[in-house]
Protein backbone atom coordinates (compact mmCIF):
# COMPACT_ATOMS: atom_id res chain seq x y z
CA UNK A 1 -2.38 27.49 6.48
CA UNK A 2 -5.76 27.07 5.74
CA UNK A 3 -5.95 24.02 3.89
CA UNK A 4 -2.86 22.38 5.66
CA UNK A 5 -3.81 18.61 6.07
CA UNK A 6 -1.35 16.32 7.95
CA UNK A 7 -0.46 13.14 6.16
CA UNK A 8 0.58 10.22 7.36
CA UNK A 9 3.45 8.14 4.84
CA UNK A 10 4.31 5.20 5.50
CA UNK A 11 6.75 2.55 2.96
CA UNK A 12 7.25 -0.30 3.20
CA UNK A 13 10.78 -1.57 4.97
CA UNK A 14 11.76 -3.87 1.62
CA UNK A 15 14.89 -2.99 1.04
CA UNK A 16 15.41 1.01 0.27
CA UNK A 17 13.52 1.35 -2.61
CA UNK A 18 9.82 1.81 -1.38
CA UNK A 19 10.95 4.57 0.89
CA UNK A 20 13.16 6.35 -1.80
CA UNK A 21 10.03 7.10 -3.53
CA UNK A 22 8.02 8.53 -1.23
CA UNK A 23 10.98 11.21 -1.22
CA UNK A 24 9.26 12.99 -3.96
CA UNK A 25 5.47 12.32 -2.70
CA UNK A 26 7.10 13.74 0.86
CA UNK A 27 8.32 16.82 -1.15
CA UNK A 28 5.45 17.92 -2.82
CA UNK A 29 3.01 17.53 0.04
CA UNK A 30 5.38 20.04 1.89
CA UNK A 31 5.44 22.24 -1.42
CA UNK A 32 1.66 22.53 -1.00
CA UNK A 33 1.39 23.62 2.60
CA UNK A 34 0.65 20.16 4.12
CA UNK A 35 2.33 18.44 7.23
CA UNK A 36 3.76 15.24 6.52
CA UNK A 37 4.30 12.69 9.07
CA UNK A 38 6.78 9.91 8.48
CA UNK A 39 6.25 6.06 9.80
CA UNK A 40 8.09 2.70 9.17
CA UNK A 41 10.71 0.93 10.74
CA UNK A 42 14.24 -0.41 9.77
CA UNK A 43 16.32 0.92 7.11
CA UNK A 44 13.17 2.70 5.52
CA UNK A 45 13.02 4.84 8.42
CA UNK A 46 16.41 5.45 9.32
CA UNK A 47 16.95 6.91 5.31
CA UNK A 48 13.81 9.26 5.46
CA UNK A 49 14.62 10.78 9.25
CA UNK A 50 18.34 11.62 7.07
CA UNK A 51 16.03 13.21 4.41
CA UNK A 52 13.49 14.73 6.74
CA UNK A 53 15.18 15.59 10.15
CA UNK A 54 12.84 18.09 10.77
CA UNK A 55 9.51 16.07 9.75
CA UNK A 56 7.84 13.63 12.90
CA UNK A 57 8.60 10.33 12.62
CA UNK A 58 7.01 6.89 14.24
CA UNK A 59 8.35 3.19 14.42
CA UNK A 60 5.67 0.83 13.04
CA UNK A 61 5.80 -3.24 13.62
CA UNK A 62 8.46 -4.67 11.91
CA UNK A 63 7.42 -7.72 9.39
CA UNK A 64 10.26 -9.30 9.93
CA UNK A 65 10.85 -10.72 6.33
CA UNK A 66 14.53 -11.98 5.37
CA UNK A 67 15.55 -13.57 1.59
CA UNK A 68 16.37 -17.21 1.47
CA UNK A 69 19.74 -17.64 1.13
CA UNK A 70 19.29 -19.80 -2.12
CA UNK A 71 16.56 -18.70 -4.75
CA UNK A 72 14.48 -22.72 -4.77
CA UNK A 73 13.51 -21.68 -1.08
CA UNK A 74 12.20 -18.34 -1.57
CA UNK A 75 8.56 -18.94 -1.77
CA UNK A 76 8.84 -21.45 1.06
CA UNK A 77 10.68 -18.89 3.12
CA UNK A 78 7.75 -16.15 2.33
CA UNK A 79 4.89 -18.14 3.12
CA UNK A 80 6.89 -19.60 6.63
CA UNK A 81 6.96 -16.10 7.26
CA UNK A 82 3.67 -15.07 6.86
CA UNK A 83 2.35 -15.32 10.03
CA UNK A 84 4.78 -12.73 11.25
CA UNK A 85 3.35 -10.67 8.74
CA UNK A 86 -0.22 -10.90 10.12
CA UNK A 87 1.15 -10.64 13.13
CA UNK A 88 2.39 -7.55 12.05
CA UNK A 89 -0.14 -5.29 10.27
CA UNK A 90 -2.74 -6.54 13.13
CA UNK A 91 -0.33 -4.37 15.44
CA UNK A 92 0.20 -1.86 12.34
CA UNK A 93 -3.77 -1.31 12.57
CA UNK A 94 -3.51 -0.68 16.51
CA UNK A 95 -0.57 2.10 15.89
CA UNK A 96 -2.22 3.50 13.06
CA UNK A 97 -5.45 4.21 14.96
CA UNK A 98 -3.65 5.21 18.09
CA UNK A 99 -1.52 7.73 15.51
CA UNK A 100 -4.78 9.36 13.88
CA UNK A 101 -6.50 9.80 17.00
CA UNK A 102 -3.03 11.29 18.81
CA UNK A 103 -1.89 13.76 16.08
CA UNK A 104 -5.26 14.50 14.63
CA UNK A 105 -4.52 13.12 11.37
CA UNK A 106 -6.18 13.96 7.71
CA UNK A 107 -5.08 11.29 5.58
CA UNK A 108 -2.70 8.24 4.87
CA UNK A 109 -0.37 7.35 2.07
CA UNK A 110 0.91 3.43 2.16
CA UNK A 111 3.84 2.28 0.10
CA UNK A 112 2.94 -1.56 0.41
CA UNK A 113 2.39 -1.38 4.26
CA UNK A 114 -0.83 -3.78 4.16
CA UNK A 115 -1.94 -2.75 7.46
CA UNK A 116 -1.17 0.61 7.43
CA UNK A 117 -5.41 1.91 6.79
CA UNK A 118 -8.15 3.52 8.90
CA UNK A 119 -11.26 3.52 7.54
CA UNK A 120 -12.13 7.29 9.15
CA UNK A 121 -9.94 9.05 6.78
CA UNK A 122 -8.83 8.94 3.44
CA UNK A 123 -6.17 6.35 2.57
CA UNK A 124 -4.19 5.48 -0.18
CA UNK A 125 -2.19 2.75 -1.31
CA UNK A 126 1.27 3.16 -3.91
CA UNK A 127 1.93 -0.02 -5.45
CA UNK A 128 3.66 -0.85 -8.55
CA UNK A 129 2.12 -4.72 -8.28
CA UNK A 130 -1.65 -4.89 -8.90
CA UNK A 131 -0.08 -8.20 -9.92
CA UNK A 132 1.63 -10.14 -7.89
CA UNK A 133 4.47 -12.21 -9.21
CA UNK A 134 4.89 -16.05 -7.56
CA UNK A 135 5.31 -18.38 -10.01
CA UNK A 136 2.11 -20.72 -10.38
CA UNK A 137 0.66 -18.96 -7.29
CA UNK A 138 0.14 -15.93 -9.25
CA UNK A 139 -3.08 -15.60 -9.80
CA UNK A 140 -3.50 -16.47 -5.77
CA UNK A 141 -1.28 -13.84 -4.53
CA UNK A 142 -2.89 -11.10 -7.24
CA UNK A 143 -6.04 -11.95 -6.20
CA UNK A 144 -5.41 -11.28 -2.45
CA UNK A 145 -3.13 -8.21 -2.93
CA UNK A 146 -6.22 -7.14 -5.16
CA UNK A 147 -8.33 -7.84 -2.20
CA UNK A 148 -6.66 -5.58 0.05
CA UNK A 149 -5.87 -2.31 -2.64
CA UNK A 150 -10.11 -2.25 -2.48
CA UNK A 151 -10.28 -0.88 0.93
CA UNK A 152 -8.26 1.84 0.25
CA UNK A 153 -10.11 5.06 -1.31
CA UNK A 154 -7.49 4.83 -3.99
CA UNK A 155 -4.18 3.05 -5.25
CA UNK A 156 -1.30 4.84 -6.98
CA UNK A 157 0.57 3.59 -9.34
CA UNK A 158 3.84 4.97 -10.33
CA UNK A 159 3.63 4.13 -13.88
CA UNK A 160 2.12 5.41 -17.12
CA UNK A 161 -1.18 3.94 -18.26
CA UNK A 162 -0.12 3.26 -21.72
CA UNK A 163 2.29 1.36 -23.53
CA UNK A 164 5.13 1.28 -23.64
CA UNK A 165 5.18 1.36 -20.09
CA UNK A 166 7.65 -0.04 -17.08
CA UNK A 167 5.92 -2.42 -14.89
CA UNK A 168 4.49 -4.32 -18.14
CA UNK A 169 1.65 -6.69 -16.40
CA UNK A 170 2.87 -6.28 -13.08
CA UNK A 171 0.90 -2.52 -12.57
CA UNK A 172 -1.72 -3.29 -15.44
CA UNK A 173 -4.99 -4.78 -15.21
CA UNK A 174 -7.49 -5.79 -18.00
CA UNK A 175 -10.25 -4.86 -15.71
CA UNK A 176 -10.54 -4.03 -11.95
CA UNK A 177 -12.62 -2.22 -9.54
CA UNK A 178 -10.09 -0.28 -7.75
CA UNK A 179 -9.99 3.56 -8.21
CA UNK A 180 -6.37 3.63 -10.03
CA UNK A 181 -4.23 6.15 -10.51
CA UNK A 182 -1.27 6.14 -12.63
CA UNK A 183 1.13 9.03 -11.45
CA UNK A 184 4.04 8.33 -13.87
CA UNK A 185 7.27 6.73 -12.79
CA UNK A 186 8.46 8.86 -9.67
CA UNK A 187 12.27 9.36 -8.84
CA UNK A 188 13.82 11.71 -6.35
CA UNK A 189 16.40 12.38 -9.02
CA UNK A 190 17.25 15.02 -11.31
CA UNK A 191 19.57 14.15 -15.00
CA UNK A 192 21.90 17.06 -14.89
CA UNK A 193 25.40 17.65 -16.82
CA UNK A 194 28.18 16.33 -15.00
CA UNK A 195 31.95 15.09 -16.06
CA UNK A 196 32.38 11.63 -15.80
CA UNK A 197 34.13 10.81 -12.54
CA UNK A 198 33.23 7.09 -12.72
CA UNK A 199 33.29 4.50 -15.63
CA UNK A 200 31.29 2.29 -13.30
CA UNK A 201 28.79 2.38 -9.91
CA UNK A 202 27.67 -0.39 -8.06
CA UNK A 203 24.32 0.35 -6.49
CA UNK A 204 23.37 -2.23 -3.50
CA UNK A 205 20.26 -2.71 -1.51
CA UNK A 206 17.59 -5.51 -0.59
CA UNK A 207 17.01 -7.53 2.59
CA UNK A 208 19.82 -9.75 4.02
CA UNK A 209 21.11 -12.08 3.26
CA UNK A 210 21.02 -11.67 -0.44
CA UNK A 211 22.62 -8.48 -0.40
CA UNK A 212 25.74 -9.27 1.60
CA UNK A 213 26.26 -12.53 -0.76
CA UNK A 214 26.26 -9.84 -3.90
CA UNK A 215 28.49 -7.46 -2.65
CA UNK A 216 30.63 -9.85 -1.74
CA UNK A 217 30.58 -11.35 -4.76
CA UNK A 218 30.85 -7.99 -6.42
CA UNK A 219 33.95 -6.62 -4.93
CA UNK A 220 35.66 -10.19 -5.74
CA UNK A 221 34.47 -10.29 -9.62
CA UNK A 222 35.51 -6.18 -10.13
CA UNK A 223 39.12 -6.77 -8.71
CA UNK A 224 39.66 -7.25 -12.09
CA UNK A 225 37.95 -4.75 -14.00
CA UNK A 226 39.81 -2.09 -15.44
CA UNK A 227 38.59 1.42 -14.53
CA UNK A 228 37.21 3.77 -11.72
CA UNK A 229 34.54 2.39 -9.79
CA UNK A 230 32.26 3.45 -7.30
CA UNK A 231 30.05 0.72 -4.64
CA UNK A 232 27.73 2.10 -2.66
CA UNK A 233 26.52 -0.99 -0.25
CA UNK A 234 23.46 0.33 0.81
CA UNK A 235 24.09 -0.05 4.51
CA UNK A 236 22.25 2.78 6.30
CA UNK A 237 24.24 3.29 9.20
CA UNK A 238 24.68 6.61 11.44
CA UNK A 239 27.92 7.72 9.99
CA UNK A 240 28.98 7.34 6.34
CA UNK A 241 32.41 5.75 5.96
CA UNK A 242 34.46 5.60 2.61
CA UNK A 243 37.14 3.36 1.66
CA UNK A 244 39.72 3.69 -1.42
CA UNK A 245 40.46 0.24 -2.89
CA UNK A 246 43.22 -0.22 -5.68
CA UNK A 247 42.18 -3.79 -7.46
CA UNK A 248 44.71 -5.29 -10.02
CA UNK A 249 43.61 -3.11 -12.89
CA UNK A 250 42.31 0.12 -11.25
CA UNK A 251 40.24 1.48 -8.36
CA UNK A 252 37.18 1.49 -5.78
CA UNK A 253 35.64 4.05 -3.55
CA UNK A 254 33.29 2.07 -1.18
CA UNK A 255 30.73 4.12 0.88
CA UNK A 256 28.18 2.52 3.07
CA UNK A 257 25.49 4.58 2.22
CA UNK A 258 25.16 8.14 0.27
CA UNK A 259 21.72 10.15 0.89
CA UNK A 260 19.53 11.42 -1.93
CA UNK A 261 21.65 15.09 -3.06
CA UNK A 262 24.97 13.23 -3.18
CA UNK A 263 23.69 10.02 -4.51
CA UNK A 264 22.33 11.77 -7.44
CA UNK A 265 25.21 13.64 -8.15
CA UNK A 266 27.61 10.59 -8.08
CA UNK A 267 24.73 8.67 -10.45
CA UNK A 268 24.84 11.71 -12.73
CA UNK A 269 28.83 11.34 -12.50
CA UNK A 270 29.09 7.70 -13.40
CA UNK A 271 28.85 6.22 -17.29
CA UNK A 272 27.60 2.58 -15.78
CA UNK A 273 25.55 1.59 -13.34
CA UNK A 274 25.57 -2.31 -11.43
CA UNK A 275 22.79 -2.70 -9.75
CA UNK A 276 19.64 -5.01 -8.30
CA UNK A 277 16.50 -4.96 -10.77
CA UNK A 278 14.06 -3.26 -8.26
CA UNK A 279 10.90 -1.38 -9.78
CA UNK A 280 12.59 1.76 -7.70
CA UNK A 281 15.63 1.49 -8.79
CA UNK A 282 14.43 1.16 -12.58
CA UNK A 283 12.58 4.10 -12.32
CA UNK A 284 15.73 6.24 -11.09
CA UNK A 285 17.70 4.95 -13.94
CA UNK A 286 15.08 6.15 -16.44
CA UNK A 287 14.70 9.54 -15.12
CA UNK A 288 18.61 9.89 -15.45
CA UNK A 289 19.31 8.22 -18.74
CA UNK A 290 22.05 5.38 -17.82
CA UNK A 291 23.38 2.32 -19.29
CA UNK A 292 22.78 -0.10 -16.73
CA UNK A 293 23.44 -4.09 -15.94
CA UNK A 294 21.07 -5.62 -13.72
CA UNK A 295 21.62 -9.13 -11.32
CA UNK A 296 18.18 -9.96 -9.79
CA UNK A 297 17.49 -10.75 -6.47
CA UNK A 298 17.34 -14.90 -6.38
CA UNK A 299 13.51 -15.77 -6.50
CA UNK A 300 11.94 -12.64 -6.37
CA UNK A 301 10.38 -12.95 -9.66
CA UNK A 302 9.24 -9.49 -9.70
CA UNK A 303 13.00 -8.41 -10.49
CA UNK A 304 13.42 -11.47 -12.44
CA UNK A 305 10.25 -10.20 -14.46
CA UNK A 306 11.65 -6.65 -14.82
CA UNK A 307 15.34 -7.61 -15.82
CA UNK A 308 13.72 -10.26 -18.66
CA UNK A 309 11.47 -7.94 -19.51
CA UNK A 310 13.91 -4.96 -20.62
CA UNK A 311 16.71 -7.56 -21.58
CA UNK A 312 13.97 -8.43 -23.98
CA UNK A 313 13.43 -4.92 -25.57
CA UNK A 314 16.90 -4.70 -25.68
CA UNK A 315 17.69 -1.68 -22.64
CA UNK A 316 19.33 -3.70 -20.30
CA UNK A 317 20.87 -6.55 -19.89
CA UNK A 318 21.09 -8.71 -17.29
CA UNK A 319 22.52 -12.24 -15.07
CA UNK A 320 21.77 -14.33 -12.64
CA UNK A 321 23.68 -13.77 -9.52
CA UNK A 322 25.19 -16.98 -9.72
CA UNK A 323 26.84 -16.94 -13.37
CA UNK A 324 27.38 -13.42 -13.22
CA UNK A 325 31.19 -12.55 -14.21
CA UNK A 326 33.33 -9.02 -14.61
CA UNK A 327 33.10 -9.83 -18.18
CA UNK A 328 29.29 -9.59 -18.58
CA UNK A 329 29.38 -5.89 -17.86
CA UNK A 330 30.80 -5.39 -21.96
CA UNK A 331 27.28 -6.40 -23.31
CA UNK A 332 25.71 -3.11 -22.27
CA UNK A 333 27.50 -1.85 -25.31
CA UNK A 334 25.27 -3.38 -27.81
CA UNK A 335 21.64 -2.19 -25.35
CA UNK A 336 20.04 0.99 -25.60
CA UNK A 337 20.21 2.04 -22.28
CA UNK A 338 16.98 3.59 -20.48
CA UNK A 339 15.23 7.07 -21.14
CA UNK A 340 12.63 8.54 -18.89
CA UNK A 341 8.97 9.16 -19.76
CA UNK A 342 7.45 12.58 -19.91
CA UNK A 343 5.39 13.07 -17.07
CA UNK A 344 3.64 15.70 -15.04
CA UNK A 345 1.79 14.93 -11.51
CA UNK A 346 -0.64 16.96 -10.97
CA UNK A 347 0.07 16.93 -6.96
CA UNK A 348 -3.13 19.31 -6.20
CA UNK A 349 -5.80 16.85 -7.70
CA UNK A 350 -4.24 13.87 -6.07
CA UNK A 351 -3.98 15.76 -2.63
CA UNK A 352 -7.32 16.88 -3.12
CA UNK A 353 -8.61 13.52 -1.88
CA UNK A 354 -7.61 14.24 1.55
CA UNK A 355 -10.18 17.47 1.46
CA UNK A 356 -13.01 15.26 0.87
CA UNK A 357 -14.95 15.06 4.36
CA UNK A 358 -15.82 11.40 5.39
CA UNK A 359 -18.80 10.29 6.54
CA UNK A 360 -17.47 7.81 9.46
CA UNK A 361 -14.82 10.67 9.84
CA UNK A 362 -14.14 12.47 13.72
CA UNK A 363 -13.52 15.54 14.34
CA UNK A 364 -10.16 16.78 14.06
CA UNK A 365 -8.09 20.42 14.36
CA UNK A 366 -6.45 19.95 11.02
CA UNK A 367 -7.63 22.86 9.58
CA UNK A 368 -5.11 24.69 12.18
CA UNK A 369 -2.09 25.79 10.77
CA UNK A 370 1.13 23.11 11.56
């Protein structure tokens, strides 16, 4: 094709939720004739070489980032691990160059992978924090993140521009020099009509150790909860494996992992949903419509912002991971529940940046069909 480009995407590995949406910014770059390349490492790449066996994939430099095991420590634990991270996207630079110049690349899309950039092609950046959450180092940690989003040609923002909105201050600025874009909230999901198989899922991801201690936790608390449940841990592993569990009042089916068809169809198939307050994982539950009860991840105040935030205009509740008890799961009876916002991305515009000839750009054979 013509105008094929090939695209580099790259999430962040945080957890699942920065890869699961680039599913849909993966999909539509195929759906307009253009070769995607995947890159991360972890459990970010493992889940999109399951989506995309047939798409070439790369290992980047792992950032090595792990939760503190209690919630006082976490910003402690970040910044003591900070100099693995610069350790890191000084080697992500190195790959990244080495990657353009080897596959003749056209462009790059980052999900949060700071070093993930080369100035002689077009690069974007997907963020849902043009604020930066850390307590009374906020305005610090915005600033830099700020700092960085400038050298890309332009950041994407998976929200709506207006109120009401999702991300609330964390993807809004009052004023800013960075060439934003805001695509709507993106989800690799489709709401369809399905019977209710399940009157409650658990939905688990996040670095270690945090998310062992919760479903742990979890499958204690729901012995005694009386219905059909179904826990997906979040483990991306290279089989799935399933478990039945009868608890004193009813039943689980435990799965490691479920990829993206099958995971929607069991979220479509389940009245409640248990899960971490991730921006990601928000945006999934708007798109399909559920009744949710969020348990933030200890200290990472961007979940504890997002679970206040739509406790507060009364969608979903939510607990601390510590308090949280079987019983708490009633109260999203009296909340509205979330509902998606109308939007349509207009792919071809936002693709069309990756046309645009560079000045410091080389040479390349992209205009070859892949």
């Amino acid at each position: 094709m013509q105008n094929s480009k090939r695209i580099l995407v790259a999430p962040l590995n945080w957890g699942l939720g920065h890869a699961t949406r680039c599913i849909p910014i993966i999909n539509a770059l195929l759906a307009h004739g253009h070769q995607p390349y995947i890159a991360s490492d972890g459990v970010a790449l493992s889940l999109l070489k399951k989506e995309f066996p047939g798409l070439p994939s790369f290992k980047l430099p792992s950032y090595k980032i792990t939760y503190a095991k209690k919630a006082k420590n976490f910003k402690i634990k970040i910044l003591w691990d900070s100099p693995k991270v610069l350790k890191a996207m000084n080697k992500e630079k190195k790959t990244i160059k080495q990657l353009v110049k080897e596959h003749q690349l056209d462009g790059i899309i980052s999900d949060n992978r700071l070093g993930v950039f080369y100035k002689k092609v077009p690069c974007v950046f997907i963020t849902h924090q043009l604020n930066v959450l850390s307590g009374n180092t906020t305005w610090m940690s915005s600033q830099a993140h700020q700092k960085i989003i400038k050298k890309f040609d332009a950041c994407w923002v998976p929200d709506v521009k207006e109120k009401p909105n999702l991300t609330g201050k964390l993807g809004h600025l009052k004023k800013s020099k960075i060439n934003i874009k805001y695509l709507g909230p993106l989800s690799r999901f489709e709401k369809t009509t399905a019977e209710k198989k399940y009157d409650l899922m658990v939905l688990l991801s996040g670095p270690e150790p945090q998310r062992t201690i919760l479903e742990e936790k979890l499958l204690e608390e729901l012995q005694q909860y009386e219905g059909k449940i179904l826990f997906v841990k979040g483990k991306i592993e290279k089989r799935q494996h399933i478990k039945q569990h009868k608890t004193q009042k009813g039943c689980i089916a435990i799965y490691n992992f479920m990829q993206s068809k099958e995971l929607q169809t069991a979220l479509n198939q389940s009245a409640q949903v248990l899960c971490r307050s991730g921006y990601t994982t928000v945006m999934d539950l708007a798109k399909l419509e559920k009744r949710a009860f969020f348990i933030p991840t200890p200290g990472q105040y961007e979940q504890e912002y997002l679970a206040k935030r739509l406790q507060k205009q009364n969608l979903v509740p939510y607990s601390n991971q510590s308090d949280f008890k079987f019983e708490d799961l009633q109260r999203m009876e009296t909340f509205k529940g979330l509902r998606q916002f109308e939007s349509d991305i207009d792919y071809a515009n936002l693709f069309s940046l990756f046309s645009k000839v560079n000045e410091n750009s080389e040479p390349t054979s992209s205009s070859l069909s892949t």
